[in-house]
Protein backbone atom coordinates (compact mmCIF):
# COMPACT_ATOMS: atom_id res chain seq x y z
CA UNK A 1 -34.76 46.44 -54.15
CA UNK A 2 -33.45 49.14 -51.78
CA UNK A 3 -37.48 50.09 -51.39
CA UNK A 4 -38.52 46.57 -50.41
CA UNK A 5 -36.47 46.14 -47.10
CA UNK A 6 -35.39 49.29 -44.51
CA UNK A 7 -32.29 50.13 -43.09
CA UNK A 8 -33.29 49.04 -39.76
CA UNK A 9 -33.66 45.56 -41.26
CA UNK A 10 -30.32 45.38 -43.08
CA UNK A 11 -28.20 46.70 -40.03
CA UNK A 12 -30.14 44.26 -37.71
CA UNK A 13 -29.24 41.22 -39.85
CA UNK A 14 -25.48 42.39 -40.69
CA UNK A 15 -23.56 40.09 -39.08
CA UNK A 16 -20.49 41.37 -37.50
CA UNK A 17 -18.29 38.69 -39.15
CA UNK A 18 -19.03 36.13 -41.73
CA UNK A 19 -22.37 35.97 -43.61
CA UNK A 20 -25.98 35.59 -43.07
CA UNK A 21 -28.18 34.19 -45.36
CA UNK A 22 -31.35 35.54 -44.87
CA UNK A 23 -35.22 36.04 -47.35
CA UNK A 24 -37.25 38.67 -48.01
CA UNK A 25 -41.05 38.44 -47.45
CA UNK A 26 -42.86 40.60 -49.73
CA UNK A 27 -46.40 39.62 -47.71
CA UNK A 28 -45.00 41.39 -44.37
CA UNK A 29 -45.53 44.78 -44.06
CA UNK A 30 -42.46 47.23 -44.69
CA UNK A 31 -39.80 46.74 -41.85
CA UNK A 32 -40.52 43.32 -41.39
CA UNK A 33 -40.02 41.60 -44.39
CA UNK A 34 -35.95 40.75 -43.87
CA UNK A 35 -35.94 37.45 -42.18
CA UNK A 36 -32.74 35.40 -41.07
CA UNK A 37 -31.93 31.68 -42.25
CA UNK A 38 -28.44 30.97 -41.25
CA UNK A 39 -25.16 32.24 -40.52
CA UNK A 40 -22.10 31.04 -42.27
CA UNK A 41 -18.04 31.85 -41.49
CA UNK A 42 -17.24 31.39 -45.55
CA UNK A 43 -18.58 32.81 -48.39
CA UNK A 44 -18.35 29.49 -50.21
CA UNK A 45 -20.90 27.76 -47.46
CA UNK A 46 -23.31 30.77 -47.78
CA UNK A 47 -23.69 30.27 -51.55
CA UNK A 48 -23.62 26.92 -51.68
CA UNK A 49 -26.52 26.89 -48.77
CA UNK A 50 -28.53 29.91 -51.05
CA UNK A 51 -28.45 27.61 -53.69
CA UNK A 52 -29.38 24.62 -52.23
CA UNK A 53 -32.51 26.17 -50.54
CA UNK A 54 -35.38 24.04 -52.64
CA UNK A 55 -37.91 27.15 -52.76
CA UNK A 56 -38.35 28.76 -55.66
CA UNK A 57 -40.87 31.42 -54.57
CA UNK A 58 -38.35 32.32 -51.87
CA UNK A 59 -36.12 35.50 -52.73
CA UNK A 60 -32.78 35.82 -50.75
CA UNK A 61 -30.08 38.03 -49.91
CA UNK A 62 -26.60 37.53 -48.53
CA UNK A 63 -25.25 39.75 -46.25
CA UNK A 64 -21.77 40.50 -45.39
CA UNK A 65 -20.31 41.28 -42.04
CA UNK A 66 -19.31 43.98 -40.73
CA UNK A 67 -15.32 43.82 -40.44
């Protein structure tokens, strides 16, 4: 997966606390295919809420914050 989304994308949706959920659009063209959902203070919420999303052709990707 490292080859489907840039750096550039990751850092700009690494939050600097918590997580945020975001999904990966394989149709965009490379460096724009990260795109953010939600934001979440506990792990817990953000899996629960990944989870619950009722798309099944949708890929996501948690990331962690920064600190």
């Amino acid at each position: 997966m490292s080859a489907d989304v840039t750096e550039e994308e990751k850092k700009a949706l690494t939050p600097e606390s918590g997580f945020d959920l975001c999904g990966i659009d394989y149709f965009e063209s490379l460096g724009r295919r990260l795109y953010f959902i939600s934001h979440y203070e506990k792990y817990q919420d953000a899996l629960k809420a990944k989870k619950d999303r009722d798309r099944p052709d949708e890929y996501l990707i948690l990331y962690k914050g920064a600190q």
